[in-house]
N, C-alpha and C. Protein backbone atom coordinates (compact mmCIF):
# COMPACT_ATOMS: atom_id res chain seq x y z
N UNK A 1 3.38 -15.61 16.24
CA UNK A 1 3.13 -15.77 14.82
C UNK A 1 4.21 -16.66 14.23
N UNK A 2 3.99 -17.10 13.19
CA UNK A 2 4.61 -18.22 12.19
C UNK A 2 5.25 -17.44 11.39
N UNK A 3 6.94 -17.59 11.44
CA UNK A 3 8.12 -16.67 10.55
C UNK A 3 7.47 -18.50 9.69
N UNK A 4 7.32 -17.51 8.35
CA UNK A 4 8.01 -18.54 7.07
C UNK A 4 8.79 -18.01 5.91
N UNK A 5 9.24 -18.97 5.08
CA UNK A 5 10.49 -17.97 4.55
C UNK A 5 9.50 -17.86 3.04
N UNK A 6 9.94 -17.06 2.60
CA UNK A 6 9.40 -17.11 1.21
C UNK A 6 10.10 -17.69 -0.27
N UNK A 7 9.11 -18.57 -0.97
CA UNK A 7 9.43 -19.26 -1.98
C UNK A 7 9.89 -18.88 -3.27
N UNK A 8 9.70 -17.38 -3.32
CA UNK A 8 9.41 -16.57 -4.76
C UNK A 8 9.23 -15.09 -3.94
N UNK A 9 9.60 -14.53 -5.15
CA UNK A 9 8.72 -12.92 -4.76
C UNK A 9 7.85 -12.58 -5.36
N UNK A 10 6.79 -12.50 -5.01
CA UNK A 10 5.11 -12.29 -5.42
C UNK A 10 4.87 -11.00 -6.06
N UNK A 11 4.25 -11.01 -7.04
CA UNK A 11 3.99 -9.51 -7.26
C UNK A 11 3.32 -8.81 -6.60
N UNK A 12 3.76 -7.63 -6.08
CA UNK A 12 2.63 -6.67 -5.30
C UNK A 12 2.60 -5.69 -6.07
N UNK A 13 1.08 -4.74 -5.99
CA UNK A 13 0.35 -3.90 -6.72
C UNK A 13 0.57 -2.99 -5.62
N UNK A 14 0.91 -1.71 -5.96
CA UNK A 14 0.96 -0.52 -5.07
C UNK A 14 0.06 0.07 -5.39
N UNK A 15 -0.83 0.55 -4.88
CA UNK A 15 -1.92 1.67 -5.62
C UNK A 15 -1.99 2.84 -4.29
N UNK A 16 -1.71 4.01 -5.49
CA UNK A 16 -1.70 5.19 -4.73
C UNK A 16 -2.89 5.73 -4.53
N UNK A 17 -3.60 6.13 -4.04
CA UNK A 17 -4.39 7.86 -4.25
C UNK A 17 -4.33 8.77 -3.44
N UNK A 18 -3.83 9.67 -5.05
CA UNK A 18 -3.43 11.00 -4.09
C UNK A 18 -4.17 12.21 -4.72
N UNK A 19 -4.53 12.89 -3.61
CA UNK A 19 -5.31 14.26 -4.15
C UNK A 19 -4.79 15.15 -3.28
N UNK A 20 -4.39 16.36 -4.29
CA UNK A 20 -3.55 17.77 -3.42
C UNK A 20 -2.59 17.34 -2.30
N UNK A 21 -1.80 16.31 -3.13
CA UNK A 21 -0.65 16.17 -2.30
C UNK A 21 0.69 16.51 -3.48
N UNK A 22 0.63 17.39 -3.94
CA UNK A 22 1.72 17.83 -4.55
C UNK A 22 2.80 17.92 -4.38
N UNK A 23 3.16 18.52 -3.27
CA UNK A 23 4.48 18.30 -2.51
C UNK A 23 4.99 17.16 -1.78
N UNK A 24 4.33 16.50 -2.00
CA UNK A 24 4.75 14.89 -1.48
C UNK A 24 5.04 13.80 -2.88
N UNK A 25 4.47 13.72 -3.82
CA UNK A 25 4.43 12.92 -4.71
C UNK A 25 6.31 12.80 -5.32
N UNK A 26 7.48 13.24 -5.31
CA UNK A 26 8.31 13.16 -5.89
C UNK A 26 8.88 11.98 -4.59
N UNK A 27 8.76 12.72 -3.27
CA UNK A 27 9.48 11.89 -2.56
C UNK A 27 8.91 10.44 -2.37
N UNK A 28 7.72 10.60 -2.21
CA UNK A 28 6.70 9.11 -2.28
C UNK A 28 6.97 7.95 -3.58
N UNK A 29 7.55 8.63 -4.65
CA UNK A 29 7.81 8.10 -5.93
C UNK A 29 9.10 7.22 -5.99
N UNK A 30 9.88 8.10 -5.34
CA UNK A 30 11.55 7.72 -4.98
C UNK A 30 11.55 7.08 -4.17
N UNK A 31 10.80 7.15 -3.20
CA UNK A 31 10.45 5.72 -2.14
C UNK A 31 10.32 4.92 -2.72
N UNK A 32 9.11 4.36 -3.83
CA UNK A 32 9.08 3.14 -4.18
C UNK A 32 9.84 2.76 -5.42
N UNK A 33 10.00 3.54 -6.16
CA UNK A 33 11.12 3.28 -6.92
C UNK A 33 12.77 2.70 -6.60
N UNK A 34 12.87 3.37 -5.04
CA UNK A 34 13.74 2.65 -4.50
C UNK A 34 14.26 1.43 -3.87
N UNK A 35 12.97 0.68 -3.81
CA UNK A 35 12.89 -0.39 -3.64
C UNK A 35 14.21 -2.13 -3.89
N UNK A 36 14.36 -2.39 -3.19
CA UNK A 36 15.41 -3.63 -3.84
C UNK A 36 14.80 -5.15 -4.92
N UNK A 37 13.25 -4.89 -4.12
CA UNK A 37 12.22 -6.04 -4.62
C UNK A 37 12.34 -5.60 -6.00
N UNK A 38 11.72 -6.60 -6.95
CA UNK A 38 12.42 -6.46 -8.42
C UNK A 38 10.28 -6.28 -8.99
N UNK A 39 9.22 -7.14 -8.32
CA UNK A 39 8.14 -7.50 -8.87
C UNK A 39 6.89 -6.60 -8.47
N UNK A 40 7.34 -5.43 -8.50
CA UNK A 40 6.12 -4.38 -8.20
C UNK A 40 5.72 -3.78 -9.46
N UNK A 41 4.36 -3.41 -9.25
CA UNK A 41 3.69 -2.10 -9.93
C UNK A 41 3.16 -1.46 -9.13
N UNK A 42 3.22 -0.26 -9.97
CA UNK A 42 2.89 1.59 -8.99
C UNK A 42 1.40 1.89 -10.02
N UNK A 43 0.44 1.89 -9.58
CA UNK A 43 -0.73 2.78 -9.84
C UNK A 43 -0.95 3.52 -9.39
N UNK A 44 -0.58 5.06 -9.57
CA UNK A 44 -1.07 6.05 -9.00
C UNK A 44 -2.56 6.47 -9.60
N UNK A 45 -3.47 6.48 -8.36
CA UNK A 45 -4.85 7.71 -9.36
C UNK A 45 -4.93 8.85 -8.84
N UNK A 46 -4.82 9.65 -9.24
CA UNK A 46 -4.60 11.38 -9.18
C UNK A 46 -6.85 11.59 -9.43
N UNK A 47 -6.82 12.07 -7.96
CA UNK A 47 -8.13 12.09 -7.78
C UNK A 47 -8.40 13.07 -7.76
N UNK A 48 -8.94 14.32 -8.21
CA UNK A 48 -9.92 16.01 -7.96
C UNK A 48 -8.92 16.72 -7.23
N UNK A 49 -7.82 16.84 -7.84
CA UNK A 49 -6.85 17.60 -7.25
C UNK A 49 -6.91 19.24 -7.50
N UNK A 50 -6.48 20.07 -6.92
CA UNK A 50 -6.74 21.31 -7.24
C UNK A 50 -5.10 21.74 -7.31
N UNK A 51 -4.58 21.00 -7.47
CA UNK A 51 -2.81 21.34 -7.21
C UNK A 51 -2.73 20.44 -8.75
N UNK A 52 -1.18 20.79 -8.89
CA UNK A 52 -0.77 19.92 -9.65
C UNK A 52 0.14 18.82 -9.31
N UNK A 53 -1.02 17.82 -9.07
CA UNK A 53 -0.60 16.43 -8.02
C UNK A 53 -0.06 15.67 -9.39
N UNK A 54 -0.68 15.36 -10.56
CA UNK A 54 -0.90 14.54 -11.61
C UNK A 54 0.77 15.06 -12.06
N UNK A 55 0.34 16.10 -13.05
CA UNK A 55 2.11 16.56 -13.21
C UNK A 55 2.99 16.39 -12.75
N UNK A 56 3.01 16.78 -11.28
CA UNK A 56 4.11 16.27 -10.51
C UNK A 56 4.27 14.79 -11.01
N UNK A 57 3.58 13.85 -10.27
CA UNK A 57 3.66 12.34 -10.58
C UNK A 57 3.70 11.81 -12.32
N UNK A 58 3.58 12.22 -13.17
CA UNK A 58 3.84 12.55 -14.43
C UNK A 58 5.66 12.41 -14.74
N UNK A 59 5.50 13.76 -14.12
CA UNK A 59 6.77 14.64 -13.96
C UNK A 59 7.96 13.47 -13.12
N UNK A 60 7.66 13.11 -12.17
CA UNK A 60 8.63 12.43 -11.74
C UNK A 60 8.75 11.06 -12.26
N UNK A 61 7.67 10.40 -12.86
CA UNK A 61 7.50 9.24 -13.16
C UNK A 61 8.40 9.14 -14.42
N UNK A 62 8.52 10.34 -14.97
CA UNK A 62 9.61 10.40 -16.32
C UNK A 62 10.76 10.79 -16.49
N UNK A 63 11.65 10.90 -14.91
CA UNK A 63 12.94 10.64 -14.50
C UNK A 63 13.49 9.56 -14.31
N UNK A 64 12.52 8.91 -14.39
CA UNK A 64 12.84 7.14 -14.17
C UNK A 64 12.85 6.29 -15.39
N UNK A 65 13.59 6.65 -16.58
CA UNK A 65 12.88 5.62 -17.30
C UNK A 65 13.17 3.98 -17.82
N UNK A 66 14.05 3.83 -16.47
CA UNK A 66 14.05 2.28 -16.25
C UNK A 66 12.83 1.91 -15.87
N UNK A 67 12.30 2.32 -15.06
CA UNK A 67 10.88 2.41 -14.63
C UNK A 67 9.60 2.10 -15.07
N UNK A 68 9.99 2.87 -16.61
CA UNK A 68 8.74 2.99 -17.00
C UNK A 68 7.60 2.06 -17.21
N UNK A 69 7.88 0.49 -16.89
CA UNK A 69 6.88 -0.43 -16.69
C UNK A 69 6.28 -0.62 -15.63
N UNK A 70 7.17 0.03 -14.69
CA UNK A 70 6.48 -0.15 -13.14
C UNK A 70 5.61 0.74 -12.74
N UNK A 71 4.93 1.84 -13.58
CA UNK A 71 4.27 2.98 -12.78
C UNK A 71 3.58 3.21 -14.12
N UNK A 72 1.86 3.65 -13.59
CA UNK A 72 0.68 3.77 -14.12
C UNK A 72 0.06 5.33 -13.66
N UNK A 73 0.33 6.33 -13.93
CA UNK A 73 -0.09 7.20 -13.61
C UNK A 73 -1.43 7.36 -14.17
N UNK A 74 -2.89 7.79 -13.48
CA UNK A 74 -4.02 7.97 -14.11
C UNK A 74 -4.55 8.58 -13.62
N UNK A 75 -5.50 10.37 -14.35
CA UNK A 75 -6.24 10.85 -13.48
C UNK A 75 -7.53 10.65 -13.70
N UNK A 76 -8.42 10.29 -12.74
CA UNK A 76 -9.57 10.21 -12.80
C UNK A 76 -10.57 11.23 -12.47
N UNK A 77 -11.68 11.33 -13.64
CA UNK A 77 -12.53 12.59 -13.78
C UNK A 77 -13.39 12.62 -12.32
N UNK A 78 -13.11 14.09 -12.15
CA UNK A 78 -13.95 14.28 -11.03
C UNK A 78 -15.25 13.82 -10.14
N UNK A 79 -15.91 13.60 -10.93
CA UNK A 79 -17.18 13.21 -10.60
C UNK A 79 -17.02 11.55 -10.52
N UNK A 80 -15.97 10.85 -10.77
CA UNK A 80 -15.71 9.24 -10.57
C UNK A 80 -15.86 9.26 -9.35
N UNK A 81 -16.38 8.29 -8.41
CA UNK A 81 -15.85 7.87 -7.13
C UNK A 81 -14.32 6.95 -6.77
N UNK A 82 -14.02 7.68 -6.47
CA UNK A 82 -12.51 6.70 -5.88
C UNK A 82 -12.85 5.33 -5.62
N UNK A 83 -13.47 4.57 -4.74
CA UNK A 83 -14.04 3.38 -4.70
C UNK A 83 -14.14 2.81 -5.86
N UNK A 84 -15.29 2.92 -6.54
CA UNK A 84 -15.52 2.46 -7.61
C UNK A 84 -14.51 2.31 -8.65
N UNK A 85 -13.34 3.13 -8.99
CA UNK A 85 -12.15 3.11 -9.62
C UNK A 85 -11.10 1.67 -8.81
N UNK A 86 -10.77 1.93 -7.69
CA UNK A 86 -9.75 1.20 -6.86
C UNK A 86 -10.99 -0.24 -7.08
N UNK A 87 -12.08 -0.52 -7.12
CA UNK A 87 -12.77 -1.81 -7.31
C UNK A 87 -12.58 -2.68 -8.25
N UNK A 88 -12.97 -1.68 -9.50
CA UNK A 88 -12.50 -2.28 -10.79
C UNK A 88 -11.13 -2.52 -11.14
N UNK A 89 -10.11 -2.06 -10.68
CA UNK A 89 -9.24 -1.88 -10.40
C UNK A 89 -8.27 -3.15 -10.28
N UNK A 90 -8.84 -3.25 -8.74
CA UNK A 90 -8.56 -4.37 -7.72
C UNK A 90 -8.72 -5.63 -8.20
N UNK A 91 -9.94 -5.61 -8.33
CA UNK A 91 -10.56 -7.04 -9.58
C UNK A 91 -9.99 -8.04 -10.71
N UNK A 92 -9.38 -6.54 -11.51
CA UNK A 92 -8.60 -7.01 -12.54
C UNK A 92 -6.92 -7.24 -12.17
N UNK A 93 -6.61 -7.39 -11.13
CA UNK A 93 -5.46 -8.04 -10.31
C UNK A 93 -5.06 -9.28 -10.91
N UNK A 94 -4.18 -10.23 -10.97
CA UNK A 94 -3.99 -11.72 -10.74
C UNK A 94 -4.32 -12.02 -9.13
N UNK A 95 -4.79 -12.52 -9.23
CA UNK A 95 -5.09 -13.41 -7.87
C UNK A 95 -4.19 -13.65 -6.49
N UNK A 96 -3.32 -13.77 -6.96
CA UNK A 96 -1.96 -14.14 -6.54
C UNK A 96 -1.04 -12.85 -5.87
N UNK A 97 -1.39 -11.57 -6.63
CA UNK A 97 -0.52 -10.63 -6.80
C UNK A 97 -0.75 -9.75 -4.92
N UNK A 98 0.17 -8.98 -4.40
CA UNK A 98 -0.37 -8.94 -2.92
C UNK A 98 -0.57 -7.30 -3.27
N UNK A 99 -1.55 -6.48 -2.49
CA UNK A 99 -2.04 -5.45 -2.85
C UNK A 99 -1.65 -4.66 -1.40
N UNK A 100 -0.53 -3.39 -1.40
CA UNK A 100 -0.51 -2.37 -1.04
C UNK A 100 -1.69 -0.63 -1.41
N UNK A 101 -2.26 -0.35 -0.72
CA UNK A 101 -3.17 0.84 -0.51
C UNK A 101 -2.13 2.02 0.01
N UNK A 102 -1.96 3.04 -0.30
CA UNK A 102 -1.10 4.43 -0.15
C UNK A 102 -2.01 5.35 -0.46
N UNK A 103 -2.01 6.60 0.67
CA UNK A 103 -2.45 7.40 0.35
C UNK A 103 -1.29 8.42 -0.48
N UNK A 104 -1.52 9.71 -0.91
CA UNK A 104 -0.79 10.48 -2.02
C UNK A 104 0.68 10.91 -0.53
N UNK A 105 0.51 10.80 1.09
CA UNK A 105 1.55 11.62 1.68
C UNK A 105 2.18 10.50 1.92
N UNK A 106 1.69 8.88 2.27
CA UNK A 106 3.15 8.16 1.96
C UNK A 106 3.95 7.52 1.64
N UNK A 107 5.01 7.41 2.59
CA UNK A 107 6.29 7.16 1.51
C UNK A 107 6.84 5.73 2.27
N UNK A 108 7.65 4.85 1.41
CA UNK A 108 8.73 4.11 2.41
C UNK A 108 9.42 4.35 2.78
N UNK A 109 9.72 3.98 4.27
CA UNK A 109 10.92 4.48 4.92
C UNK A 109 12.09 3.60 4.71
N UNK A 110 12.52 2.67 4.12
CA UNK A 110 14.03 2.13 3.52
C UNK A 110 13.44 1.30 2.03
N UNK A 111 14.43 0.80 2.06
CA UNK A 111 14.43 -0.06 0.55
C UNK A 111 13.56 -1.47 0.41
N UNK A 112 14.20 -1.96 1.59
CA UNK A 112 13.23 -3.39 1.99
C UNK A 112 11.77 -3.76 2.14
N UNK A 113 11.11 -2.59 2.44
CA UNK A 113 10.02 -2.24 2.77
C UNK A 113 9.21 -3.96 2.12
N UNK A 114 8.97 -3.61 0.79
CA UNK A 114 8.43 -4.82 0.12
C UNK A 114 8.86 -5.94 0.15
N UNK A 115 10.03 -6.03 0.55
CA UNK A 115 10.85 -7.46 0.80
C UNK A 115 9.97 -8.00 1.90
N UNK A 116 9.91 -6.89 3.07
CA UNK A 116 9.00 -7.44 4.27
C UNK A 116 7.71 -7.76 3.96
N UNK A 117 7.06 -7.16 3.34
CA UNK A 117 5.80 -7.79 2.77
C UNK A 117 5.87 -8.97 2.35
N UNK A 118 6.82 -9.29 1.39
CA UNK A 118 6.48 -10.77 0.43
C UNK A 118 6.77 -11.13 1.50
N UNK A 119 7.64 -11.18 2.77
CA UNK A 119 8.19 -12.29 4.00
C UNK A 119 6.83 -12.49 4.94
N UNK A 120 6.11 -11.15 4.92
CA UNK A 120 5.05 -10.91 5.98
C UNK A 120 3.75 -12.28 5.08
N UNK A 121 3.46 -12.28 3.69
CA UNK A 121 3.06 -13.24 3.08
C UNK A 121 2.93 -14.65 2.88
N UNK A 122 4.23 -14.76 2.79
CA UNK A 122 4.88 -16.10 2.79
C UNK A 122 3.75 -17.06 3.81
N UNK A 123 3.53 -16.59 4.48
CA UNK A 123 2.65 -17.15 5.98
C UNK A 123 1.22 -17.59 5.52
N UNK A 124 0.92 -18.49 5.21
CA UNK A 124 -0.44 -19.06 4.60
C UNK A 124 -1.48 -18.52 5.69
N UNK A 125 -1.18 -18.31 6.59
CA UNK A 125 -2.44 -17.84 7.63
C UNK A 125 -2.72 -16.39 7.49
N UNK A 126 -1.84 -15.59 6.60
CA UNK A 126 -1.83 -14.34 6.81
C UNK A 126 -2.54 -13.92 5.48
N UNK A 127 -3.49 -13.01 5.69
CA UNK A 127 -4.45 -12.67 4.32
C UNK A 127 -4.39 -10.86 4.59
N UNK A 128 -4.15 -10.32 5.46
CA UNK A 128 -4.26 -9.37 5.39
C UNK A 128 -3.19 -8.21 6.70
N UNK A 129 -2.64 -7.25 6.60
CA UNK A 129 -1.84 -6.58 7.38
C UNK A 129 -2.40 -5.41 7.46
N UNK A 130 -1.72 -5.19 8.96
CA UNK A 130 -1.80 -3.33 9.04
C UNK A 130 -0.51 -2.94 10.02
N UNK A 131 -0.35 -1.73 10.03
CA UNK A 131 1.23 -1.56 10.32
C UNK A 131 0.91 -0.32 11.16
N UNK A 132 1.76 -0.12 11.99
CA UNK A 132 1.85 0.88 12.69
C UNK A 132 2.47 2.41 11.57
N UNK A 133 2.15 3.16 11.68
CA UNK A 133 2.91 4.28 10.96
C UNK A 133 4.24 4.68 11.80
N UNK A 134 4.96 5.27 11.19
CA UNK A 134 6.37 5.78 11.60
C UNK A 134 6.27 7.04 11.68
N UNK A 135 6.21 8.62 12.36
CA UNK A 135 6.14 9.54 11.83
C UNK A 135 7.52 9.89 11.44
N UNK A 136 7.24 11.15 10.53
CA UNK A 136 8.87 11.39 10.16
C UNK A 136 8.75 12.88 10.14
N UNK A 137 9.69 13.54 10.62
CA UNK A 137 11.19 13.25 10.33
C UNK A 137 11.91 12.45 11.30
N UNK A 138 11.45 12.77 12.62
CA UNK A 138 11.94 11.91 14.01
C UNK A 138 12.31 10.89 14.22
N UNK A 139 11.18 9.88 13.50
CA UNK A 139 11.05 8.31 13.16
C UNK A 139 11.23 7.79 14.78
N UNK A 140 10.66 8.67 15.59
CA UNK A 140 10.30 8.08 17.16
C UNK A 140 9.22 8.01 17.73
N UNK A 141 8.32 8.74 16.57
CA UNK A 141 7.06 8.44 16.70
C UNK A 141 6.48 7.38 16.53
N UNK A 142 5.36 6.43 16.73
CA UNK A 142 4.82 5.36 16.57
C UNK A 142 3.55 5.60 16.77
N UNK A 143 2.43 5.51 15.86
CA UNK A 143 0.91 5.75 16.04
C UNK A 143 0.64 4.38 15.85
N UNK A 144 -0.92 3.93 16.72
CA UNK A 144 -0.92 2.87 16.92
C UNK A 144 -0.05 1.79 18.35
N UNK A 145 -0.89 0.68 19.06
CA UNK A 145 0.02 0.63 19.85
C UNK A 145 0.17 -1.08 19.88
N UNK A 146 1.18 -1.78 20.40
CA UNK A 146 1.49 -3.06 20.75
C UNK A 146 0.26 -3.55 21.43
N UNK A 147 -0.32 -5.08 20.84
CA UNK A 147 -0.96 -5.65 21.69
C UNK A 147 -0.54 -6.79 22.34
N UNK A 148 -0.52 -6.97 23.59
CA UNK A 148 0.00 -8.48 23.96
C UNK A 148 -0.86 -9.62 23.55
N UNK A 149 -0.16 -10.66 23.95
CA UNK A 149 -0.97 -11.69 23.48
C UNK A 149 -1.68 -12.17 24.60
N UNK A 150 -1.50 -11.73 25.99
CA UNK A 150 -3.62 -11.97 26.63
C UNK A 150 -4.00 -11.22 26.47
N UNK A 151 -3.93 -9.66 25.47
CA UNK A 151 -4.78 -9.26 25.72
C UNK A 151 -5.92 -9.38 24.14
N UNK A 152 -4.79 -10.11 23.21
CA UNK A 152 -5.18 -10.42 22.06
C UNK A 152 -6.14 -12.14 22.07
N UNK A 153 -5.68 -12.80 23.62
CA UNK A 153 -6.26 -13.95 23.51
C UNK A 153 -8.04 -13.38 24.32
N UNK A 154 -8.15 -12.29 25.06
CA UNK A 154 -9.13 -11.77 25.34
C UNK A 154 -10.08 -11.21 24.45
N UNK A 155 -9.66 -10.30 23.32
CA UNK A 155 -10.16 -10.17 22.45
C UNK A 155 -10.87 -11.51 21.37
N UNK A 156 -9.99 -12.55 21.24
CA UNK A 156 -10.96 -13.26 20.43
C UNK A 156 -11.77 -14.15 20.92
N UNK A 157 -11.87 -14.19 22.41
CA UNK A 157 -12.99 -14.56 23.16
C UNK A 157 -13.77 -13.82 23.08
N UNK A 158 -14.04 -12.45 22.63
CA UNK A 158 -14.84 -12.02 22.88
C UNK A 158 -15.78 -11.83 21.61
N UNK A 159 -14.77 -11.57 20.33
CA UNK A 159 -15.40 -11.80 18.89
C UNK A 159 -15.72 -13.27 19.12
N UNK A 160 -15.74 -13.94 19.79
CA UNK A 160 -16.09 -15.43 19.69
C UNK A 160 -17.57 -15.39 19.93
N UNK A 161 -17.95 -14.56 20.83
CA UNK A 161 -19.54 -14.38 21.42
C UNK A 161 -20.39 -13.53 20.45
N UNK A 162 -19.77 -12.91 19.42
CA UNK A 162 -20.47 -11.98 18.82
C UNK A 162 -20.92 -12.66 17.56
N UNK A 163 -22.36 -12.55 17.14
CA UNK A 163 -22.87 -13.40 15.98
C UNK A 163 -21.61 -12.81 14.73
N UNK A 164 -22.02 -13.86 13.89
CA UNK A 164 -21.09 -14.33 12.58
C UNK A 164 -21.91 -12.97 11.97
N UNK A 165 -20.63 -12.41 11.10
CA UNK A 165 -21.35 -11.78 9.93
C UNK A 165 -21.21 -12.21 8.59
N UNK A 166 -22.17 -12.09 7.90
CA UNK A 166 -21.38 -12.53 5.75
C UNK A 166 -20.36 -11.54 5.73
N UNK A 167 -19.86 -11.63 4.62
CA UNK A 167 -18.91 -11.00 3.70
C UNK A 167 -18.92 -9.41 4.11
N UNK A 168 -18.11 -9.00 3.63
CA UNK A 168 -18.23 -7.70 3.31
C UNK A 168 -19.09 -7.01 2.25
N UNK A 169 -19.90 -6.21 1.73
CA UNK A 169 -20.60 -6.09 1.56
C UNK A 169 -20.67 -4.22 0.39
């Protein structure tokens, strides 16, 4: 892959959803709040929780109140579909801006986290990522596994044979 350096730091959109993750939301918060990157926003949507996920994230979101431009707490009525929320959502983005997905359990594991993103960006070929998870507390876990590159040059011989599809849909 192509290291490029980055020109700017891009805004990235964090969007959470979390449902009945109560006990996770303070530390998940302090994760990204901890951040060194200066150009984020936090959307949390607090989805059909039966806990008090929202409060919590409420609650912690108003220990911060340097913060308080960076984080959107919103709960959405039950009967909404999550999709349909994160769509409209998504949409009304700038164009430009790079979009993190979190579920409500996680968290970053250091400060840089987003720094690596805008760097992982920077790369005009790159439109989209996925990352191995870290488990924690151990942080020796690794889900997900390394692919080499014949076995990655095998693979796109093989999507090479498979008809084209449209868009996503």
């Amino acid at each position: 892959a192509r290291v490029c350096t980055p020109v700017r730091e891009r805004s990235i959109e964090i969007v959470v959803v979390g449902s009945d993750c109560e006990g996770y939301v303070t530390r998940q918060l302090e994760s990204l709040f901890g951040q060194d990157y200066d150009h984020y926003h936090v959307t949390y949507f607090e989805h059909g929780s039966s806990d008090e996920t929202y409060a919590r994230a409420l609650h912690t979101a108003s220990k911060y109140p340097d913060k308080k431009e960076k984080i959107k707490v919103v709960r959405l009525e039950k009967k909404r579909n999550i999709i349909e929320a994160l769509y409209h959502h998504i949409h009304n983005l700038d164009p430009d801006s790079l979009l993190v997905v979190l579920d409500g359990f996680a968290f970053l594991s250091h400060e840089q986290v987003l720094d690596h993103i805008n760097c992982a960006y920077a790369n005009p070929d790159v439109w989209m990522t996925c990352s191995r998870q870290i488990n924690h507390p151990n942080y020796d876990q690794l889900e997900g596994a390394d692919i080499d590159d014949q076995e990655r040059g095998i693979n796109r011989k093989q999507m090479a044979q498979l008809p084209k599809l449209s868009g996503v849909i």
